[in-house]
C-alpha atoms as a PDB file:
ATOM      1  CA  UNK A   1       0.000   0.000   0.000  1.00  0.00           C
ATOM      2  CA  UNK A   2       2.540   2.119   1.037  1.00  0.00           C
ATOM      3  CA  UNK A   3       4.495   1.747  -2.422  1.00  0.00           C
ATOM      4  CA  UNK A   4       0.904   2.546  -4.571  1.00  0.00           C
ATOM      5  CA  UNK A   5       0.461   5.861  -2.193  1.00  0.00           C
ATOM      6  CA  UNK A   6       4.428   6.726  -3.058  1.00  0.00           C
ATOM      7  CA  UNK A   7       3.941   6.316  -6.894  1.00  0.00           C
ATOM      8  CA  UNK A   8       0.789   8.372  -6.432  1.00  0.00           C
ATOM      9  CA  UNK A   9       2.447  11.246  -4.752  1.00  0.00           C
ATOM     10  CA  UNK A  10       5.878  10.932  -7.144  1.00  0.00           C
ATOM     11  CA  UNK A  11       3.270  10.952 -10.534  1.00  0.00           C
ATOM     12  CA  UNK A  12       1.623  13.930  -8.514  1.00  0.00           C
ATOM     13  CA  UNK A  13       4.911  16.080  -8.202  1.00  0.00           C
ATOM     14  CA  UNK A  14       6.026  14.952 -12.007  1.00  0.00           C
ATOM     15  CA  UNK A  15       3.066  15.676 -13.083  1.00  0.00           C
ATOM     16  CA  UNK A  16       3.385  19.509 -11.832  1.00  0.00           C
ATOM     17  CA  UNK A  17       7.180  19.228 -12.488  1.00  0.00           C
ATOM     18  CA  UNK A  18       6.258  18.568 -16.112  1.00  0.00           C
ATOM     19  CA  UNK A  19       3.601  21.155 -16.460  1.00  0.00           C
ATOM     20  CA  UNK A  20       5.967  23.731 -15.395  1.00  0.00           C
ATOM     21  CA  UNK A  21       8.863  23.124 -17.958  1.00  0.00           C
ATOM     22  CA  UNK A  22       7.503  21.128 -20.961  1.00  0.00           C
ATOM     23  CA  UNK A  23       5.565  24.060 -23.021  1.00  0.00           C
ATOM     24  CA  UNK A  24       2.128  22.813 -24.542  1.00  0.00           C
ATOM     25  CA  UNK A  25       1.674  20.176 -21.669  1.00  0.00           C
ATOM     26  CA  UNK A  26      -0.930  21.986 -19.128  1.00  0.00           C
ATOM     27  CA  UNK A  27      -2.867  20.117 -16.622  1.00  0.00           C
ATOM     28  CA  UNK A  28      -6.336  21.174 -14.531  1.00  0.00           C
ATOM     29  CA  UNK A  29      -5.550  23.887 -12.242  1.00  0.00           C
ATOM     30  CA  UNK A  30      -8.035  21.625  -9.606  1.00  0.00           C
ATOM     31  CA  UNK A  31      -6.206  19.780  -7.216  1.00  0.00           C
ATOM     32  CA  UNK A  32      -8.451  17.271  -6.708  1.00  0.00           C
ATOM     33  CA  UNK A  33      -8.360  15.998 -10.860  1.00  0.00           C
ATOM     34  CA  UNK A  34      -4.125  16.754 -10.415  1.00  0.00           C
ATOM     35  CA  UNK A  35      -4.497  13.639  -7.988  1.00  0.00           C
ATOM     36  CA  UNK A  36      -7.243  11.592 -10.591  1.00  0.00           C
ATOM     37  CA  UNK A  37      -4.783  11.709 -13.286  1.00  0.00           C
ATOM     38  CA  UNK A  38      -1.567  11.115 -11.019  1.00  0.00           C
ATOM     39  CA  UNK A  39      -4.092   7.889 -10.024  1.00  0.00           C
ATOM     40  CA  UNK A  40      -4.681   7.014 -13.533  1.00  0.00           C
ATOM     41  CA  UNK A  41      -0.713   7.525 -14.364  1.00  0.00           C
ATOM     42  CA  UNK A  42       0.005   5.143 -11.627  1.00  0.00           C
ATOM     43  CA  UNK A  43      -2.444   2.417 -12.443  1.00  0.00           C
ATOM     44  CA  UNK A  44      -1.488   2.765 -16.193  1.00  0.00           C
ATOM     45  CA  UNK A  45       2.268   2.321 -14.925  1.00  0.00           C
ATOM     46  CA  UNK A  46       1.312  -0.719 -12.528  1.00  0.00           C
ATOM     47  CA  UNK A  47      -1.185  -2.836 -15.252  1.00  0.00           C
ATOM     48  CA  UNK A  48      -0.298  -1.487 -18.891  1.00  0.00           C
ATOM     49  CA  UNK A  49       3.441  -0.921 -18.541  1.00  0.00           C
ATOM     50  CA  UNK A  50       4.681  -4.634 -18.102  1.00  0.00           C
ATOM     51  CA  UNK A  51       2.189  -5.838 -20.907  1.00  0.00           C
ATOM     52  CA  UNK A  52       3.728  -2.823 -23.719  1.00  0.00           C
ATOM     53  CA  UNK A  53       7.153  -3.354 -22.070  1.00  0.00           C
ATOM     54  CA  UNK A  54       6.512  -7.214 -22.979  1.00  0.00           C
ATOM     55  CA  UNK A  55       5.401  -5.636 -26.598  1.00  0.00           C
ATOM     56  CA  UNK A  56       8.253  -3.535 -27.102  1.00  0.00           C
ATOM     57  CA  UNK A  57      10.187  -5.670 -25.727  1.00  0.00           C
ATOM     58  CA  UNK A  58      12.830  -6.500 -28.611  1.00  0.00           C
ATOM     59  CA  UNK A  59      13.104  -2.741 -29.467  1.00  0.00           C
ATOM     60  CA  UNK A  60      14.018  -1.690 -26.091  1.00  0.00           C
ATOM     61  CA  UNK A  61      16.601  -4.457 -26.044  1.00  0.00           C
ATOM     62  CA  UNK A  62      17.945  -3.169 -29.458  1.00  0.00           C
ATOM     63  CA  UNK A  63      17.983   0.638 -28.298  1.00  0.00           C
ATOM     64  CA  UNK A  64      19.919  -0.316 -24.845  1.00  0.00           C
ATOM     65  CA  UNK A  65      16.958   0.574 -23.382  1.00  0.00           C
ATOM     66  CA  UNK A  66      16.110   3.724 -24.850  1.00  0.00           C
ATOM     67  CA  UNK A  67      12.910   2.016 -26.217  1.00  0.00           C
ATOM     68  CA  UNK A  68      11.221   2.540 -22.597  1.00  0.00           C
ATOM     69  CA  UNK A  69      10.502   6.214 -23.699  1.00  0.00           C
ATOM     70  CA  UNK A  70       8.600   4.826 -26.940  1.00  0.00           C
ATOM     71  CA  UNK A  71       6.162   2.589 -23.747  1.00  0.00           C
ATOM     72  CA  UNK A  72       6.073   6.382 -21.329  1.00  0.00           C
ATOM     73  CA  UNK A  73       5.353   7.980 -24.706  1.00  0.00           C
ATOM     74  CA  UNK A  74       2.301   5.875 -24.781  1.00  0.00           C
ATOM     75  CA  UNK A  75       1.478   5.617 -21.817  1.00  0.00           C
ATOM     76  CA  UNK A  76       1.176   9.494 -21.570  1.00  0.00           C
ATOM     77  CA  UNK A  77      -0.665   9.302 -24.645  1.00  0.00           C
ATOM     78  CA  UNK A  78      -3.831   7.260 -23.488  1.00  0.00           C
ATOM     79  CA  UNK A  79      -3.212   9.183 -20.148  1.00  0.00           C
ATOM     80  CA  UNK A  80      -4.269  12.090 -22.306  1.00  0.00           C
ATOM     81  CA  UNK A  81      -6.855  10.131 -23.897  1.00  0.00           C
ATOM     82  CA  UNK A  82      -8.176   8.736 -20.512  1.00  0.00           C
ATOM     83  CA  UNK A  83      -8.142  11.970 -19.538  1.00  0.00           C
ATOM     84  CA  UNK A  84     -10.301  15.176 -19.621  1.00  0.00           C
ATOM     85  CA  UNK A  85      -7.856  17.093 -17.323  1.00  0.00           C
ATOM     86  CA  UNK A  86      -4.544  17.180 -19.646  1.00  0.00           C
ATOM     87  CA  UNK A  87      -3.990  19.015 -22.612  1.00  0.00           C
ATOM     88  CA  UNK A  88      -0.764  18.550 -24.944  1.00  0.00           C
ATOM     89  CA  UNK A  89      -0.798  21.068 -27.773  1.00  0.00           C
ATOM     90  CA  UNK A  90       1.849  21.789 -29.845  1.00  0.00           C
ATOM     91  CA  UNK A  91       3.923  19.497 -31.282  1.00  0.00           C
ATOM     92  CA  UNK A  92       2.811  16.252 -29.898  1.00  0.00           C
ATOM     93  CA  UNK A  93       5.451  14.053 -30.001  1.00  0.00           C
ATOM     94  CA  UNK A  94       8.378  16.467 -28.625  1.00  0.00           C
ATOM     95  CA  UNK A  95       5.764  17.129 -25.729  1.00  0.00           C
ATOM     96  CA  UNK A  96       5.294  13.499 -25.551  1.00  0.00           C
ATOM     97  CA  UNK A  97       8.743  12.684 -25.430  1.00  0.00           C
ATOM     98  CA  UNK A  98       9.721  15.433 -22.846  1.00  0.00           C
ATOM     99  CA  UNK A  99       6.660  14.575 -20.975  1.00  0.00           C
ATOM    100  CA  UNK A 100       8.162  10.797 -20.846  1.00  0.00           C
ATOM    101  CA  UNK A 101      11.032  11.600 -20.175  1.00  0.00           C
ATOM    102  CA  UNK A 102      10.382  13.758 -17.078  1.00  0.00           C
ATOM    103  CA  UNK A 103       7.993  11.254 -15.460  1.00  0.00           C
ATOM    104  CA  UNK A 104      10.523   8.421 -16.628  1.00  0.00           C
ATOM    105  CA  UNK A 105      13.383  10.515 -14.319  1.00  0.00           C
ATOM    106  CA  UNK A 106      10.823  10.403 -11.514  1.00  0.00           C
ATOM    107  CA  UNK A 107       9.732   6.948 -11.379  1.00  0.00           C
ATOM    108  CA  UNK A 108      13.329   5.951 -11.673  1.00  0.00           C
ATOM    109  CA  UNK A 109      13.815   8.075  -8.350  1.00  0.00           C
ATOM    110  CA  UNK A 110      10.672   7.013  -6.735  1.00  0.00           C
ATOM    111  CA  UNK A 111      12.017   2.955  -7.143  1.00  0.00           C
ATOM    112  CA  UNK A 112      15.472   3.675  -6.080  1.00  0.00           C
ATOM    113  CA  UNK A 113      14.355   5.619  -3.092  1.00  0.00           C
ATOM    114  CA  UNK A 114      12.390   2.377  -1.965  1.00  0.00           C
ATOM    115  CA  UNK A 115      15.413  -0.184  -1.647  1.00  0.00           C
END
């Protein structure tokens, strides 16, 4: 429990983190749907991460495992579809990528903070 309520709160703060330096990438100014979408972020990360990662998983092996930003990429895409509270405008895939990116940087300090 205590790992699904640190996720949570890590999506949360990448979330803002993101909004604040990726331009085009602007989330609800409503606390409340900030925490819905860091909730749907973290169950898209727990259930439909290991199944794309499984998917991808030859071109992340080829890329040295730059291919993981190709699964956050779409994972922040159906985020955005999922979701009424995000908008990415602009050019979608450099926000997408950036946006990946970002919340890639956080998980990966989220999981090492836990051991």
């Amino acid at each position: 429990m205590f790992r699904i309520l640190l996720a949570l709160i890590g999506n949360a703060f990448a979330l803002l983190l993101t909004q604040a330096v990726v331009p085009g990438f602007t989330l609800s100014p409503n606390f409340f749907d900030i925490l819905i979408i860091a909730l749907i972020l973290t169950a898209l990360n727990f259930f439909l991460k290991p199944i794309l990662k499984l998917i991808f998983g030859p071109i992340i092996i080829l890329t040295l495992g730059l291919g993981s930003i190709i699964v956050n990429m779409i994972i922040v895409y159906i985020l955005d579809i999922l979701s009424k509270g995000i908008t990415i405008q602009g050019n979608l895939l450099l926000s997408l990528f950036l946006v990946s990116v970002i919340l890639g940087v956080v998980n990966i300090i989220i999981h090492w903070s836990k051991k």
